[in-house]
Structure formats: structure tokens, C-alpha cells
PDB file of N, CA and C in Angstrom:
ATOM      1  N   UNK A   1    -140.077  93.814 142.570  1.00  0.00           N
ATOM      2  CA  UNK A   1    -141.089  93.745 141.527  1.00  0.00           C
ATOM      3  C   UNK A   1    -140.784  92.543 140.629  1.00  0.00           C
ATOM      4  N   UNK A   2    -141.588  91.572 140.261  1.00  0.00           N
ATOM      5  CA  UNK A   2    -141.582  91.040 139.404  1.00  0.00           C
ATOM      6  C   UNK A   2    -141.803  91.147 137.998  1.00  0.00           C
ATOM      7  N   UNK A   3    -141.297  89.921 137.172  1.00  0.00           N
ATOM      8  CA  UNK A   3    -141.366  90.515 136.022  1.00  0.00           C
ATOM      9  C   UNK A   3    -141.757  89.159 135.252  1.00  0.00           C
ATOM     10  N   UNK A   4    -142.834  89.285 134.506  1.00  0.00           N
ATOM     11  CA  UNK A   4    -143.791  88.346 133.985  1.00  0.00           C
ATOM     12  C   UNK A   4    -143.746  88.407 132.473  1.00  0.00           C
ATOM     13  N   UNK A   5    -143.624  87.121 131.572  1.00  0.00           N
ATOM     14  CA  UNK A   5    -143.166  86.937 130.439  1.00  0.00           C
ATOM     15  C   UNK A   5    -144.226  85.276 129.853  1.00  0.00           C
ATOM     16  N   UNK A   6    -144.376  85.501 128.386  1.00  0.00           N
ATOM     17  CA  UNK A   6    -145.500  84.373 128.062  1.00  0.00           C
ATOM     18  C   UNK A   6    -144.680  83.165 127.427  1.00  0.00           C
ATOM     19  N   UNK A   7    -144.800  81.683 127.845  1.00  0.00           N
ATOM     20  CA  UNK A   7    -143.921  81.325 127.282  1.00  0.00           C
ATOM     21  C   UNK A   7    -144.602  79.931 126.349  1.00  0.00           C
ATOM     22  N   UNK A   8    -144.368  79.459 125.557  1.00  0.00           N
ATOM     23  CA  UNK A   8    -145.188  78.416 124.654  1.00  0.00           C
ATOM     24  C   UNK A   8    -144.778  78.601 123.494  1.00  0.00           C
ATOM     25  N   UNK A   9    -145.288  77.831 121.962  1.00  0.00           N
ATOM     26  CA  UNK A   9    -144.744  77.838 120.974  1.00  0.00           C
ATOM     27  C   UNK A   9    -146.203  77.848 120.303  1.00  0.00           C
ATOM     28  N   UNK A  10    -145.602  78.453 119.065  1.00  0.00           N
ATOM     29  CA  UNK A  10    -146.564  79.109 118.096  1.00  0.00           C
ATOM     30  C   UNK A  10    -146.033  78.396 116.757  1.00  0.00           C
ATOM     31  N   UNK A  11    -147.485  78.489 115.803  1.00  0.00           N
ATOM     32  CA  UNK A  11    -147.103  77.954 114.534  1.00  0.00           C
ATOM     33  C   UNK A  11    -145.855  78.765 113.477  1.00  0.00           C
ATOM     34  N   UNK A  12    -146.333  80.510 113.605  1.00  0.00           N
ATOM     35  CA  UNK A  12    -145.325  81.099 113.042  1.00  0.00           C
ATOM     36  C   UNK A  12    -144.363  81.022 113.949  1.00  0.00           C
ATOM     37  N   UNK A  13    -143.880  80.706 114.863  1.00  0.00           N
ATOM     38  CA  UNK A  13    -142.560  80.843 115.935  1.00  0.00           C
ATOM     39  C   UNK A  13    -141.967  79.534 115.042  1.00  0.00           C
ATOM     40  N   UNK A  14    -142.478  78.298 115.138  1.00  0.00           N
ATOM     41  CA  UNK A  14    -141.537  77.241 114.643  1.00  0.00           C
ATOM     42  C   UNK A  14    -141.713  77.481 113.422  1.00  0.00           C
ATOM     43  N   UNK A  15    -142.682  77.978 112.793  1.00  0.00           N
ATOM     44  CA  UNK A  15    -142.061  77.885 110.512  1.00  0.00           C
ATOM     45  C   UNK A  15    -140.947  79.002 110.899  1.00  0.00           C
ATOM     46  N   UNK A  16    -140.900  80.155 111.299  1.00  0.00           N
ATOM     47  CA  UNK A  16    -139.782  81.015 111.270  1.00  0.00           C
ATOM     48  C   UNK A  16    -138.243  80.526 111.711  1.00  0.00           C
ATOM     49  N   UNK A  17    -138.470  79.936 112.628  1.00  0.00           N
ATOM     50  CA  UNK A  17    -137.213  78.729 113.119  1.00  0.00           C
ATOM     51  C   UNK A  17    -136.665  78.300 112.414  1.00  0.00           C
ATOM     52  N   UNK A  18    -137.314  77.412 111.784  1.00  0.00           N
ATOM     53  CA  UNK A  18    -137.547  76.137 110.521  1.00  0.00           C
ATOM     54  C   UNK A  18    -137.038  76.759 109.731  1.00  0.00           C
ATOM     55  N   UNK A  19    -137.100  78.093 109.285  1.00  0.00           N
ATOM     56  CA  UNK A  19    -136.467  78.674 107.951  1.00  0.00           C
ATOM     57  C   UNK A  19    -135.341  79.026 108.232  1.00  0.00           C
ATOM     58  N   UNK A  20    -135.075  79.370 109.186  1.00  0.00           N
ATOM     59  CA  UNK A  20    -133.319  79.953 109.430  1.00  0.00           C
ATOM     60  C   UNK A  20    -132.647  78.843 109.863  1.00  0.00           C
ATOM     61  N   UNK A  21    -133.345  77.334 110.371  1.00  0.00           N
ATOM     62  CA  UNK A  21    -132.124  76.174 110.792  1.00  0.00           C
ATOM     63  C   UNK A  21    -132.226  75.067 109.427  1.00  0.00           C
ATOM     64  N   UNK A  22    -133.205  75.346 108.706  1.00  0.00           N
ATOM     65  CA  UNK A  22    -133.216  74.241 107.477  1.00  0.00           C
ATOM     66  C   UNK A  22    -132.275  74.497 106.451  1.00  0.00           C
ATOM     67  N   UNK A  23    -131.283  73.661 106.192  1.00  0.00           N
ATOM     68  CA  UNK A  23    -130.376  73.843 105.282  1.00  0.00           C
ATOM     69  C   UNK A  23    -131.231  74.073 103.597  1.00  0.00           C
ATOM     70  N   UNK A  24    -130.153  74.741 102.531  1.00  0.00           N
ATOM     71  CA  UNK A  24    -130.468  74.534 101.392  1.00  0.00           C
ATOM     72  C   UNK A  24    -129.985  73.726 100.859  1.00  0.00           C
ATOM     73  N   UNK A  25    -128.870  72.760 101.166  1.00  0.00           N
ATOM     74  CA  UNK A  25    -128.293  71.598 100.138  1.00  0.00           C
ATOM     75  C   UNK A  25    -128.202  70.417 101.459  1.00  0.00           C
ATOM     76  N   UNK A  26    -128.491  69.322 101.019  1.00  0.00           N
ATOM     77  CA  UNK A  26    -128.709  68.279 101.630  1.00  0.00           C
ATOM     78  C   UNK A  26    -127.628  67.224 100.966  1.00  0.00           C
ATOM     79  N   UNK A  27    -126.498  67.166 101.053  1.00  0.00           N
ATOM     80  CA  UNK A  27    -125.523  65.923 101.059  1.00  0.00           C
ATOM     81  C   UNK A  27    -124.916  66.496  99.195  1.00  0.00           C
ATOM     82  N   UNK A  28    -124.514  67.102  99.131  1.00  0.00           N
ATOM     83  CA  UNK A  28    -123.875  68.584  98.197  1.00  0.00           C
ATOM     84  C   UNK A  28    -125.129  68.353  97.433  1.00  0.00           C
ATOM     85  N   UNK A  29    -126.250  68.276  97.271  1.00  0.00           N
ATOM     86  CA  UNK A  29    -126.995  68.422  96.495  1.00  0.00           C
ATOM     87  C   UNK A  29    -128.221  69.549  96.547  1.00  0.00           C
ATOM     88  N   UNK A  30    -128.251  70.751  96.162  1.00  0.00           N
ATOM     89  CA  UNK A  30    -129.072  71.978  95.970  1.00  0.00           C
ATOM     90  C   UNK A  30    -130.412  71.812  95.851  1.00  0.00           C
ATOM     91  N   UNK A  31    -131.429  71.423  97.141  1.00  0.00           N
ATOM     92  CA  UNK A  31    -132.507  71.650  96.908  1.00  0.00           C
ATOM     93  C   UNK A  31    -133.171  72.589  96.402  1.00  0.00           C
ATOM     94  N   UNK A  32    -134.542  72.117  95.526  1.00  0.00           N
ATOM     95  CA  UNK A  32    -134.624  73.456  94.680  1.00  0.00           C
ATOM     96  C   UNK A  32    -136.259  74.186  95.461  1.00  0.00           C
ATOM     97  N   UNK A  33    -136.543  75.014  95.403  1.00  0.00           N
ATOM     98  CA  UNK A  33    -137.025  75.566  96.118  1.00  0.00           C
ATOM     99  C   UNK A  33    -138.971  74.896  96.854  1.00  0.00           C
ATOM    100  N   UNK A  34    -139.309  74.475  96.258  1.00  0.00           N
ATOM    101  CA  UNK A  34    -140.502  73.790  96.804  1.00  0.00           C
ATOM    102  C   UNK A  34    -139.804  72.184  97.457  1.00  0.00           C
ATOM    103  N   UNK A  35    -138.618  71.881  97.483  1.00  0.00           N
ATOM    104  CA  UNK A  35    -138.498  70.647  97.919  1.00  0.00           C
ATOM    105  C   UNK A  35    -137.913  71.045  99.576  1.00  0.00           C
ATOM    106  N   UNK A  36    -137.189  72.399  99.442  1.00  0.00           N
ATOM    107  CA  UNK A  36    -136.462  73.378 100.941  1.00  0.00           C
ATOM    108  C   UNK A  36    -138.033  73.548 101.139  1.00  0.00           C
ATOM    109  N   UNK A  37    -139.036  74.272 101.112  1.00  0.00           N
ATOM    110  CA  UNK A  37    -140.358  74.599 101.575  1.00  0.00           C
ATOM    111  C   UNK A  37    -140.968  73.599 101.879  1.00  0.00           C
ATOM    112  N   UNK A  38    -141.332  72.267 101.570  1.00  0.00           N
ATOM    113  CA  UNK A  38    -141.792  71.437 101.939  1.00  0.00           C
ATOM    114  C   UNK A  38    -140.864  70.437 103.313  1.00  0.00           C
ATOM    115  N   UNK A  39    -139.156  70.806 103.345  1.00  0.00           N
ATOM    116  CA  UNK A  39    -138.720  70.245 104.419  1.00  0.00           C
ATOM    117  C   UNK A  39    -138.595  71.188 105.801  1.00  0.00           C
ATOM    118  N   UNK A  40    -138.969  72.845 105.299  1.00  0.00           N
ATOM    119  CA  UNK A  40    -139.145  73.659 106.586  1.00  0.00           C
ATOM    120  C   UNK A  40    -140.536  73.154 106.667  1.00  0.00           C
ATOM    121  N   UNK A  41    -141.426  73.137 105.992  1.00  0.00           N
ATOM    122  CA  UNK A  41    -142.597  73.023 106.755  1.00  0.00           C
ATOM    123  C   UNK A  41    -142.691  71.379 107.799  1.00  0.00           C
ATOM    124  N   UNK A  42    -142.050  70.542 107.368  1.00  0.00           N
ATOM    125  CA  UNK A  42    -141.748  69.139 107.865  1.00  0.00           C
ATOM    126  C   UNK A  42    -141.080  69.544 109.454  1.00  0.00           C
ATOM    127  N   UNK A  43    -140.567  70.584 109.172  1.00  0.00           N
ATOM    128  CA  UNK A  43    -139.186  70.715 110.347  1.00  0.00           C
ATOM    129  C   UNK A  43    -140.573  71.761 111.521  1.00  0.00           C
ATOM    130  N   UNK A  44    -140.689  72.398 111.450  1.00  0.00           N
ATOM    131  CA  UNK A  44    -141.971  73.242 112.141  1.00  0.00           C
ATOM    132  C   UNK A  44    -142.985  72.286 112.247  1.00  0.00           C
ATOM    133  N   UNK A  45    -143.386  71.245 112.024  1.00  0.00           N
ATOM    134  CA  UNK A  45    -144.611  70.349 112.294  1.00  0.00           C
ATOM    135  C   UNK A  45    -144.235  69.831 113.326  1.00  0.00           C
ATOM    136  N   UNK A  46    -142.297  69.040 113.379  1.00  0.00           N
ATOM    137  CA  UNK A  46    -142.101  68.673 114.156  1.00  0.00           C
ATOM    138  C   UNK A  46    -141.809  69.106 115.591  1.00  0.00           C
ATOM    139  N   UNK A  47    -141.705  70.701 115.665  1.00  0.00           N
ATOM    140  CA  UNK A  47    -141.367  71.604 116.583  1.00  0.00           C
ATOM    141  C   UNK A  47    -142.837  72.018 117.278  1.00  0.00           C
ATOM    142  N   UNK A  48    -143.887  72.301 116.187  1.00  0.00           N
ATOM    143  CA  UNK A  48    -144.836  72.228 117.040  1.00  0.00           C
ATOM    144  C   UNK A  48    -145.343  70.896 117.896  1.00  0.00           C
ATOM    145  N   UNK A  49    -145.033  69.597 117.486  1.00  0.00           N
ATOM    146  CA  UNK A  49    -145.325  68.463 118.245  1.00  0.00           C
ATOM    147  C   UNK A  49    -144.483  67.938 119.203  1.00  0.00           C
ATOM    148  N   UNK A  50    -143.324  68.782 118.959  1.00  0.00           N
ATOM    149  CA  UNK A  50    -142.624  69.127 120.543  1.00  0.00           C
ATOM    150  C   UNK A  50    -142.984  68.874 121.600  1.00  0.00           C
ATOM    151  N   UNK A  51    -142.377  69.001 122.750  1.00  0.00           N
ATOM    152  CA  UNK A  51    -142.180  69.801 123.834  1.00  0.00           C
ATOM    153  C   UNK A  51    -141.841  71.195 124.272  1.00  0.00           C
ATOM    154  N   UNK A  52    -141.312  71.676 123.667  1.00  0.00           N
ATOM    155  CA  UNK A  52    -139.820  72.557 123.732  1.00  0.00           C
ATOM    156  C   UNK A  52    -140.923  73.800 123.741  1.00  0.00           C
ATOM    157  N   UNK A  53    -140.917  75.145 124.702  1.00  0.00           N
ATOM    158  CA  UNK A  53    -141.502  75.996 124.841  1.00  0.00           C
ATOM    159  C   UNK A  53    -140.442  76.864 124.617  1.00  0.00           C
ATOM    160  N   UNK A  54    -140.808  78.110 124.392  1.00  0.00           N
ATOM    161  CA  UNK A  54    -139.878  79.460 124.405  1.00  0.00           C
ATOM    162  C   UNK A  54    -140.294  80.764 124.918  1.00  0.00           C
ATOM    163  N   UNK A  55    -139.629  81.755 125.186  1.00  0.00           N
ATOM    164  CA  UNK A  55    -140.547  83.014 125.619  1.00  0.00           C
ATOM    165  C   UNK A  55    -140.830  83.852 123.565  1.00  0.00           C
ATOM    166  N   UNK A  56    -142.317  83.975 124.375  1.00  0.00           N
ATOM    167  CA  UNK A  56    -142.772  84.394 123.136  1.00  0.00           C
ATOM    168  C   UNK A  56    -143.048  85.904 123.449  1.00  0.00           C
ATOM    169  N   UNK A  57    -142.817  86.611 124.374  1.00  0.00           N
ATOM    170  CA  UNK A  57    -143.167  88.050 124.847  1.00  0.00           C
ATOM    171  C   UNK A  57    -142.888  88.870 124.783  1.00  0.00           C
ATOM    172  N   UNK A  58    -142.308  90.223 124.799  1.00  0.00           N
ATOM    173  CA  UNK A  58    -141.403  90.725 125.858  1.00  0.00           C
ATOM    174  C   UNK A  58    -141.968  90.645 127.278  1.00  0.00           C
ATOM    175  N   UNK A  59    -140.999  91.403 128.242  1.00  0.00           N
ATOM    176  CA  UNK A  59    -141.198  91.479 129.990  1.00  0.00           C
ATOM    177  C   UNK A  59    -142.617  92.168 129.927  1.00  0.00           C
ATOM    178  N   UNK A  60    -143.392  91.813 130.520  1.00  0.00           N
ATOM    179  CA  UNK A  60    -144.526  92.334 131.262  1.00  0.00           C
ATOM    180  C   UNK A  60    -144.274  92.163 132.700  1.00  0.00           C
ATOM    181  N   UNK A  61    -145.054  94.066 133.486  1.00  0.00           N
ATOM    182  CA  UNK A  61    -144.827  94.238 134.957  1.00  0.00           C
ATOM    183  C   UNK A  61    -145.448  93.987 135.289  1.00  0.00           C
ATOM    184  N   UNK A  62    -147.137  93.382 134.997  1.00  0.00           N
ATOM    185  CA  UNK A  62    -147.994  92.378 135.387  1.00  0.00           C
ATOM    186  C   UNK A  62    -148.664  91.184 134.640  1.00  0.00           C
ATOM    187  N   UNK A  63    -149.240  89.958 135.791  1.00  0.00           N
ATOM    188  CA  UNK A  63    -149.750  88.878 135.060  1.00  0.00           C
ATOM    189  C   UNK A  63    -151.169  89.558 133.808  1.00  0.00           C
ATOM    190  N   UNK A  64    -151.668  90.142 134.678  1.00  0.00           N
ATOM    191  CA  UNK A  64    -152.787  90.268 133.676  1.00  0.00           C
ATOM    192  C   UNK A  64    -152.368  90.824 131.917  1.00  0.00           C
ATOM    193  N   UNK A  65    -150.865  92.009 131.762  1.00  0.00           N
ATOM    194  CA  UNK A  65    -150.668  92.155 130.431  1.00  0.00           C
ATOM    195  C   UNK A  65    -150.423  90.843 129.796  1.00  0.00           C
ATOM    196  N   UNK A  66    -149.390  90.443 130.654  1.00  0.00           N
ATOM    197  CA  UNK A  66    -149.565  88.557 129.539  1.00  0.00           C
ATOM    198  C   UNK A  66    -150.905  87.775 129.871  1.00  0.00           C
ATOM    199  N   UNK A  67    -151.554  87.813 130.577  1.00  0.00           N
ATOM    200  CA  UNK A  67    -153.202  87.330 129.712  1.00  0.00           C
ATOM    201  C   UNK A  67    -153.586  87.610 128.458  1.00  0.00           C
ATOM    202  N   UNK A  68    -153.505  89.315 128.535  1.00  0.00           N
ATOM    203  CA  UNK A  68    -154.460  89.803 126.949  1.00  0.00           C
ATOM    204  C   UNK A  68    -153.235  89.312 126.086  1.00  0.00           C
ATOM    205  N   UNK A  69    -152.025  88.966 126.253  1.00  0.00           N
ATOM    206  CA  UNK A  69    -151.087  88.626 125.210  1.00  0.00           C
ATOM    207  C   UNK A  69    -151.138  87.209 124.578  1.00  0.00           C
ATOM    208  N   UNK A  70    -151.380  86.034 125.871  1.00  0.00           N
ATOM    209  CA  UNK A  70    -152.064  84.910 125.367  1.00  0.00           C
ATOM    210  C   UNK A  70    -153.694  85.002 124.846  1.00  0.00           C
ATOM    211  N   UNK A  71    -153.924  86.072 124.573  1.00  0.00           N
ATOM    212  CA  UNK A  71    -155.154  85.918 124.226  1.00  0.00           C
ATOM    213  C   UNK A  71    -155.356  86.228 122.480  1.00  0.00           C
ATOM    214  N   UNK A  72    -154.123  87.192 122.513  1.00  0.00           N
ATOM    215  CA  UNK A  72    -154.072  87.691 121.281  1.00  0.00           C
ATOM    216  C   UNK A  72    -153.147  86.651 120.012  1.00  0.00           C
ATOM    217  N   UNK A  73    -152.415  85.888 120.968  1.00  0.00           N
ATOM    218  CA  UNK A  73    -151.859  84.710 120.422  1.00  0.00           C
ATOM    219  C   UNK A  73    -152.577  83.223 120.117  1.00  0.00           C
ATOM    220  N   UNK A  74    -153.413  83.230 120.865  1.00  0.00           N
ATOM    221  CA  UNK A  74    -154.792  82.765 120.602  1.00  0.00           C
ATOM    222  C   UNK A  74    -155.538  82.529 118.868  1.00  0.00           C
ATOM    223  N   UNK A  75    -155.711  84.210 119.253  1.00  0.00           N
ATOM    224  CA  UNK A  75    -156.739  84.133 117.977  1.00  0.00           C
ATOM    225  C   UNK A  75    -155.951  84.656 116.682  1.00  0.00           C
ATOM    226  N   UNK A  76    -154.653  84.511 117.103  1.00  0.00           N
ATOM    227  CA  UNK A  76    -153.462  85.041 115.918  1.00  0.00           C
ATOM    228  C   UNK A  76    -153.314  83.571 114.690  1.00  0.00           C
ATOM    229  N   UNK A  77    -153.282  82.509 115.845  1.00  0.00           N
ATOM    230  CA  UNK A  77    -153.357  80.970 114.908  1.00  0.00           C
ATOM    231  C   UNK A  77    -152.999  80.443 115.644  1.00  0.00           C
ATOM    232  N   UNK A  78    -152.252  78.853 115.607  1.00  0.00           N
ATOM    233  CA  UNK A  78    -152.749  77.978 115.981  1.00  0.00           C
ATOM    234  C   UNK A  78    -151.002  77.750 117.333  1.00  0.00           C
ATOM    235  N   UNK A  79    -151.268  77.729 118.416  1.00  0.00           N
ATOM    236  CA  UNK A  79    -150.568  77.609 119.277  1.00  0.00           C
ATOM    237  C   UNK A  79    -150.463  76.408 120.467  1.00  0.00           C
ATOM    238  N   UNK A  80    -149.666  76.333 121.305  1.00  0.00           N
ATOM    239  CA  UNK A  80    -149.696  75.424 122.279  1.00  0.00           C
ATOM    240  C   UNK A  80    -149.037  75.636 123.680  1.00  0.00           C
ATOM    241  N   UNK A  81    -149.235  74.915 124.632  1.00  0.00           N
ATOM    242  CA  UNK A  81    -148.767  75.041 125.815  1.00  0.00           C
ATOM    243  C   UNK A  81    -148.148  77.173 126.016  1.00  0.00           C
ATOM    244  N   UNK A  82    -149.441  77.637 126.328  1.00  0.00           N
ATOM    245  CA  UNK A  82    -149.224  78.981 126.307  1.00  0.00           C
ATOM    246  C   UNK A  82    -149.285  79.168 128.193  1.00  0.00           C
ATOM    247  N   UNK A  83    -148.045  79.413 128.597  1.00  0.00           N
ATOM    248  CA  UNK A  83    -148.338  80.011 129.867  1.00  0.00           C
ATOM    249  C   UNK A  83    -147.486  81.050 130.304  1.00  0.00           C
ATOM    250  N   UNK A  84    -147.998  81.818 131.329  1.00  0.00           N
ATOM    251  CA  UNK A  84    -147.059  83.278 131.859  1.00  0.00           C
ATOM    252  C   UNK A  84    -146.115  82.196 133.231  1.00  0.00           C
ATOM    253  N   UNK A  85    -145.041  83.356 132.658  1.00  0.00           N
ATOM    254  CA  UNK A  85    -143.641  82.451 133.907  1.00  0.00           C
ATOM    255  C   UNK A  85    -143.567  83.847 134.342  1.00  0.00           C
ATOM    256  N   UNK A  86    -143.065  83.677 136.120  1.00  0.00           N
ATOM    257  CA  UNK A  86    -142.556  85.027 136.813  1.00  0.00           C
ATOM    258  C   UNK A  86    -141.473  84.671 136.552  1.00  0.00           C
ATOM    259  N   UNK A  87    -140.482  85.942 136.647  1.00  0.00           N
ATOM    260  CA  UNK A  87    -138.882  85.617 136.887  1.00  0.00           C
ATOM    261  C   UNK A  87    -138.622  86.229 138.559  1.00  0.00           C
ATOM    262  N   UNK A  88    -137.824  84.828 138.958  1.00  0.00           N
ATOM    263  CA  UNK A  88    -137.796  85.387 140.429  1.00  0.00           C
ATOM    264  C   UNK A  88    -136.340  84.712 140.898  1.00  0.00           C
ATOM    265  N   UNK A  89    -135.906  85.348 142.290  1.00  0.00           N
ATOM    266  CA  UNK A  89    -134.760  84.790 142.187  1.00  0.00           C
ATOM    267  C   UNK A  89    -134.450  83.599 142.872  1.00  0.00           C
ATOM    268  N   UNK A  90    -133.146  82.793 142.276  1.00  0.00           N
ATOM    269  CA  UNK A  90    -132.863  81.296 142.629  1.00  0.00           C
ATOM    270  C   UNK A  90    -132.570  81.154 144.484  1.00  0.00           C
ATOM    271  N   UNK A  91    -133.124  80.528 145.020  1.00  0.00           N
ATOM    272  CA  UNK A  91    -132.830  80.215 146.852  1.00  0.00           C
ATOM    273  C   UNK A  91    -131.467  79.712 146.819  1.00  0.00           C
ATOM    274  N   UNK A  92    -131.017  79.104 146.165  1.00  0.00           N
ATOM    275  CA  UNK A  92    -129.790  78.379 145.841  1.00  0.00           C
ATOM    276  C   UNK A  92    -128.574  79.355 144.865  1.00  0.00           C
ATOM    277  N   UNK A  93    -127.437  79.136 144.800  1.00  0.00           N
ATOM    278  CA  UNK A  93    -126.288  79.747 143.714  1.00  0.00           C
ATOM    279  C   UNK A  93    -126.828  78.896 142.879  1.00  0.00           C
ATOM    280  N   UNK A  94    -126.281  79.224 141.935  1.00  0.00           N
ATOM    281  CA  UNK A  94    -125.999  78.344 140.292  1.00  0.00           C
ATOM    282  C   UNK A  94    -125.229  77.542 140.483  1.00  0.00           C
ATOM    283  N   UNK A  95    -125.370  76.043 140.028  1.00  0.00           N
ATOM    284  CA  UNK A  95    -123.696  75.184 140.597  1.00  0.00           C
ATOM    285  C   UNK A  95    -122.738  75.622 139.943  1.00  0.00           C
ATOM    286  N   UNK A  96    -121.472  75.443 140.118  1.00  0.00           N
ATOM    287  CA  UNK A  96    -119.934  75.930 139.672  1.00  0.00           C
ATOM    288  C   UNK A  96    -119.741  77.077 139.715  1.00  0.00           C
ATOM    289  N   UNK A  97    -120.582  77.595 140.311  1.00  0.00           N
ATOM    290  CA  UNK A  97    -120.268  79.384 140.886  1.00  0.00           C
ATOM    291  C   UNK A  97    -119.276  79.578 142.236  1.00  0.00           C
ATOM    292  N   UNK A  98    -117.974  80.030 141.948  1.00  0.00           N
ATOM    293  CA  UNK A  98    -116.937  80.053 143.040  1.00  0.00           C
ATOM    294  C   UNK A  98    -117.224  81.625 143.026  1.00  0.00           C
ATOM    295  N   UNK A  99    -116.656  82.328 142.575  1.00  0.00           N
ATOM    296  CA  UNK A  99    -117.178  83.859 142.729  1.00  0.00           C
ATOM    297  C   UNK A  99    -118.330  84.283 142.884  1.00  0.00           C
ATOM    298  N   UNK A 100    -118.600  85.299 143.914  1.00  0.00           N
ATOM    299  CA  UNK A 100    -119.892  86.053 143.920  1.00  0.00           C
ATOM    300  C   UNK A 100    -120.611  87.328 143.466  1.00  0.00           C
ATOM    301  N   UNK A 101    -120.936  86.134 142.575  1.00  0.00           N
ATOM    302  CA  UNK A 101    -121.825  87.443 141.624  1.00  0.00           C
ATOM    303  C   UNK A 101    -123.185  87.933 141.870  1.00  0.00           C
ATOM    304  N   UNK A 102    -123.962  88.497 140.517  1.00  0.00           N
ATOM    305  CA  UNK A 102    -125.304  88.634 140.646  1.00  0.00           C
ATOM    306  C   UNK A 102    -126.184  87.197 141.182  1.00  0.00           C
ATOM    307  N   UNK A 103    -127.500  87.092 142.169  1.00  0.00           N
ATOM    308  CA  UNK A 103    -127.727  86.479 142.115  1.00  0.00           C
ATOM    309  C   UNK A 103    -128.710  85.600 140.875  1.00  0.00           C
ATOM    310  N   UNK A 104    -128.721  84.238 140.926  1.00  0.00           N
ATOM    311  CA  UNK A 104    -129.411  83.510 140.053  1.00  0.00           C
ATOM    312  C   UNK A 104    -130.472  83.758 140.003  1.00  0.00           C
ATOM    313  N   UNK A 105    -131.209  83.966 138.651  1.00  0.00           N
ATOM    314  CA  UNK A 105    -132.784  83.995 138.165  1.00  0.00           C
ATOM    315  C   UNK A 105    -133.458  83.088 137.587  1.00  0.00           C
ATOM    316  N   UNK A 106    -134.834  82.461 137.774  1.00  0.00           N
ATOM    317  CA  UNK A 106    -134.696  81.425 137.292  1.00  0.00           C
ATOM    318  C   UNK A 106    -136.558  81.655 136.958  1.00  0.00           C
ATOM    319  N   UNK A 107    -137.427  81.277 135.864  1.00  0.00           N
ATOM    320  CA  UNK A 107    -139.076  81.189 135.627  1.00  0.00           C
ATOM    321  C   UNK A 107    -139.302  80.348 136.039  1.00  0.00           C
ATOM    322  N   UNK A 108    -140.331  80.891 137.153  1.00  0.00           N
ATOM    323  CA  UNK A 108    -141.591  79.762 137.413  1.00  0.00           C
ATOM    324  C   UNK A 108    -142.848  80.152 137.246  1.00  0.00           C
ATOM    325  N   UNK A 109    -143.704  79.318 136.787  1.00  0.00           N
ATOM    326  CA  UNK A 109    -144.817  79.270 136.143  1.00  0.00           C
ATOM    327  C   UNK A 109    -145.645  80.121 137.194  1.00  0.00           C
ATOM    328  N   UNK A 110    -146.450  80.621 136.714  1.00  0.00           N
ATOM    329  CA  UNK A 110    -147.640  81.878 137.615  1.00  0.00           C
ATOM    330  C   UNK A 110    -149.002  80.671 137.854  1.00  0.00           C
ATOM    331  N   UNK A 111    -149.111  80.424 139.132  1.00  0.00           N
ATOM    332  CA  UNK A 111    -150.704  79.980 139.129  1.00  0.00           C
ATOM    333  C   UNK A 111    -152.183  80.589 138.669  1.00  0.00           C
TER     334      UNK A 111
END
């Protein structure tokens, strides 16, 4: 069985980011609070003009639940590069794998 997950970036995904990686003092000096708000929002502008996708989901056991999920992310606000990835397993080991373990998992995009 596969297992299907939505992956892309959202406006609240990067301001929420933005707030937990943006420092409050910038070179020992204590930004004061609209000058930190105006450099998370700087820092999330730049994340949405990214590349950089993430899973925005939890696991769904079919494509169609992550449809209505990009759909609802949709009309939630303003998003990008929204697509469902299967997780399936790797044909290949993982390189530097000498022991045998679980095999490798790896997302590929759902047509």
C-alpha cells in the first residue's frame, strides 16, 4: 500500500518558520519589536520565493484525500508549488549503507 502526502509551501508555513529561525538581537543589539516583525516577514517573503518545498500533510492512504487537501490549502491563502508525492521504495540501497537494514524510501511525485 502506498502512502500519499502533499508537499509545497504555504504563506503561513514560511511566516511560522520565519518566527522560530529569526533572531531577536542582531549583532548584541535588541531589536525592538516591529523592527523583529518586519525582518520575519522579510525572511517568509524570501521562503515563499524559494524553491524549497516541504510536506505540508499528514500520510494520506489515497491520492484523491490529498486532492481535497490541496484544495483546502488553496482557498486557505496564498500558496505554491502544491503537489501529492507517493512514498515508495528505493530500487537501489542508500549509499554508505554496509549493514542491512530497512529498505530505503524515497517521494515521488504522483502523475
Amino acid at each position: 500500500m502506498s502512502t500519499f502526502a502533499v508537499f509545497g509551501m504555504t504563506a503561513h508555513y514560511a511566516r511560522e518558520e520565519a518566527r522560530k529561525n529569526t533572531p531577536t538581537v542582531v549583532l548584541k543589539v535588541q531589536l525592538t519589536e516591529s523592527q523583529w516583525l518586519e525582518a520575519v516577514e522579510r525572511r517568509a517573503e524570501k521562503t515563499m520565493g524559494g524553491a524549497r518545498v516541504v510536506q505540508l500533510s499528514p500520510l494520506f492512504d489515497a491520492p484523491q484525500f490529498a486532492q481535497q487537501y490541496i484544495e483546502l490549502l488553496r482557498k486557505a491563502g496564498r500558496c505554491r508549488d502544491l503537489k501529492i508525492r507517493a512514498k515508495v521504495k528505493a530500487d537501489a540501497p542508500a549509499a554508505g549503507r554496509t549493514k542491512k537494514k530497512a529498505p530505503a524510501t524515497i517521494w515521488k511525485d504522483v502523475a
